[in-house]
Protein backbone atom coordinates (compact mmCIF):
# COMPACT_ATOMS: atom_id res chain seq x y z
CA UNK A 1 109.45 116.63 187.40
CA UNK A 2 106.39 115.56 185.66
CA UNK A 3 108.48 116.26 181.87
CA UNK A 4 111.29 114.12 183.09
CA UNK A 5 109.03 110.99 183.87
CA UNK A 6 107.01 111.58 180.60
CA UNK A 7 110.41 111.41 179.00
CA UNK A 8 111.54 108.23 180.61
CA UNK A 9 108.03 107.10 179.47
CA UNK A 10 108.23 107.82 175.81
CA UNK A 11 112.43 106.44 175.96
CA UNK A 12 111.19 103.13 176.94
CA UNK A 13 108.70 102.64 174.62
CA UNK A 14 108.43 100.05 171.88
CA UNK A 15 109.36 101.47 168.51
CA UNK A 16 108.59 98.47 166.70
CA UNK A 17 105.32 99.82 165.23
CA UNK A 18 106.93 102.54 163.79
CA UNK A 19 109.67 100.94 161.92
CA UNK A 20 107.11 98.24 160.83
CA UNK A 21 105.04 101.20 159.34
CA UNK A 22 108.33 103.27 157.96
CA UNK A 23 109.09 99.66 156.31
CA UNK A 24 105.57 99.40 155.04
CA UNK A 25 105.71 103.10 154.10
CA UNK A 26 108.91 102.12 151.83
CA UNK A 27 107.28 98.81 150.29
CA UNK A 28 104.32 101.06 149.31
CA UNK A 29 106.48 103.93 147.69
CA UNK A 30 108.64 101.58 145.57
CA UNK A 31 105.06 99.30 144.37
CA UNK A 32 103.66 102.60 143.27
CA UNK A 33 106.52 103.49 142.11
CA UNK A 34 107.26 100.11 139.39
CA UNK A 35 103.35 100.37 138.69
CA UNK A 36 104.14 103.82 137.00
CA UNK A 37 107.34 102.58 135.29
CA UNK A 38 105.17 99.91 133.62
CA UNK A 39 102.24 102.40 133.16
CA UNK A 40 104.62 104.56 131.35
CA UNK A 41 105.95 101.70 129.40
CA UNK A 42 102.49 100.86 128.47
CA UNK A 43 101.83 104.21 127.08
CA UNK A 44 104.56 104.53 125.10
CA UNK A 45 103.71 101.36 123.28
CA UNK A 46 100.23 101.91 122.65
CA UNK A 47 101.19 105.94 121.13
CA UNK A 48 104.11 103.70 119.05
CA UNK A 49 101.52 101.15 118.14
CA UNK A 50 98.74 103.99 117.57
CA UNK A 51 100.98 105.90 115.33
CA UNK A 52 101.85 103.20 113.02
CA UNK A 53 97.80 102.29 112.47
CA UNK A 54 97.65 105.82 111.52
CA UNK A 55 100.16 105.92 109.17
CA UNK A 56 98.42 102.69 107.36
CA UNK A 57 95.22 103.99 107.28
CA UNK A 58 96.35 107.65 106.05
CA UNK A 59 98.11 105.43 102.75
CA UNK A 60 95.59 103.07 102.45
CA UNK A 61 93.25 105.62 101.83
CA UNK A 62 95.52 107.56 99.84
CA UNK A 63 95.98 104.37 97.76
CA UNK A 64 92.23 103.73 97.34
CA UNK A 65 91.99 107.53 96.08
CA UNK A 66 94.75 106.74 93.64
CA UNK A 67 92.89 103.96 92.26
CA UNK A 68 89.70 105.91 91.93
CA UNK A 69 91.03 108.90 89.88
CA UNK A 70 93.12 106.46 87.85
CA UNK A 71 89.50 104.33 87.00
CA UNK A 72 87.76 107.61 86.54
CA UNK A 73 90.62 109.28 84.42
CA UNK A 74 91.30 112.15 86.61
CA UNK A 75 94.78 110.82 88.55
CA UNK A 76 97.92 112.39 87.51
CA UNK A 77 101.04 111.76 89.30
CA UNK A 78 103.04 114.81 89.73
CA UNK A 79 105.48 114.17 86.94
CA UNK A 80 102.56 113.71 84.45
CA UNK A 81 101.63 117.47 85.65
CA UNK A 82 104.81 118.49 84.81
CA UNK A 83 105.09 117.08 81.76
CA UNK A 84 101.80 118.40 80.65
CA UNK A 85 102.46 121.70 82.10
CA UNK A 86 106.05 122.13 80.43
CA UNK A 87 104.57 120.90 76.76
CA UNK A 88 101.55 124.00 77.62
CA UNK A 89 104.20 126.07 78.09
CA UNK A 90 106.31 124.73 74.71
CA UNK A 91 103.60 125.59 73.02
CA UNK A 92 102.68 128.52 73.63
CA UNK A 93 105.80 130.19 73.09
CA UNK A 94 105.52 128.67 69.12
CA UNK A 95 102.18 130.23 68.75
């Protein structure tokens, strides 16, 4: 008898708390949930934004290392190599 009075106990009781806390629960999940969306966002602009610096500074510096061969005399663009190379070769064969 005593389990069929603790179960007319428990049926009568107030289930309010729970479904305030399985509402909560829900609120919580789907916050958490839009705070990684945008955190996801967020790193996908910064490795887009990160990239493209890169990219600047790589020719930027490749530009400034033109420059400085071309002052010192040493820069050759690759179809002044092969220019040189096929008049080397022109020559040698007449020799």
């Amino acid at each position: 008898m005593a389990s069929h009075d603790q179960t007319d106990h428990h049926a009568g009781e107030d289930k309010g708390p729970r479904v305030k806390a399985a509402v909560n629960t829900e609120a919580a999940k789907e916050k958490a949930q839009t705070a990684k969306d945008h955190a996801i966002e967020g790193k996908e602009k910064t490795a887009g934004f990160l990239q493209q610096t890169g990219e600047k500074a790589t020719n930027a510096t490749r530009g400034a290392a033109e420059a400085v061969k071309s002052t010192l005399g040493i820069g050759h663009d690759d179809k002044d190599k092969e220019t040189n190379a096929a008049e080397r070769d022109a020559g040698a064969t007449k020799e």
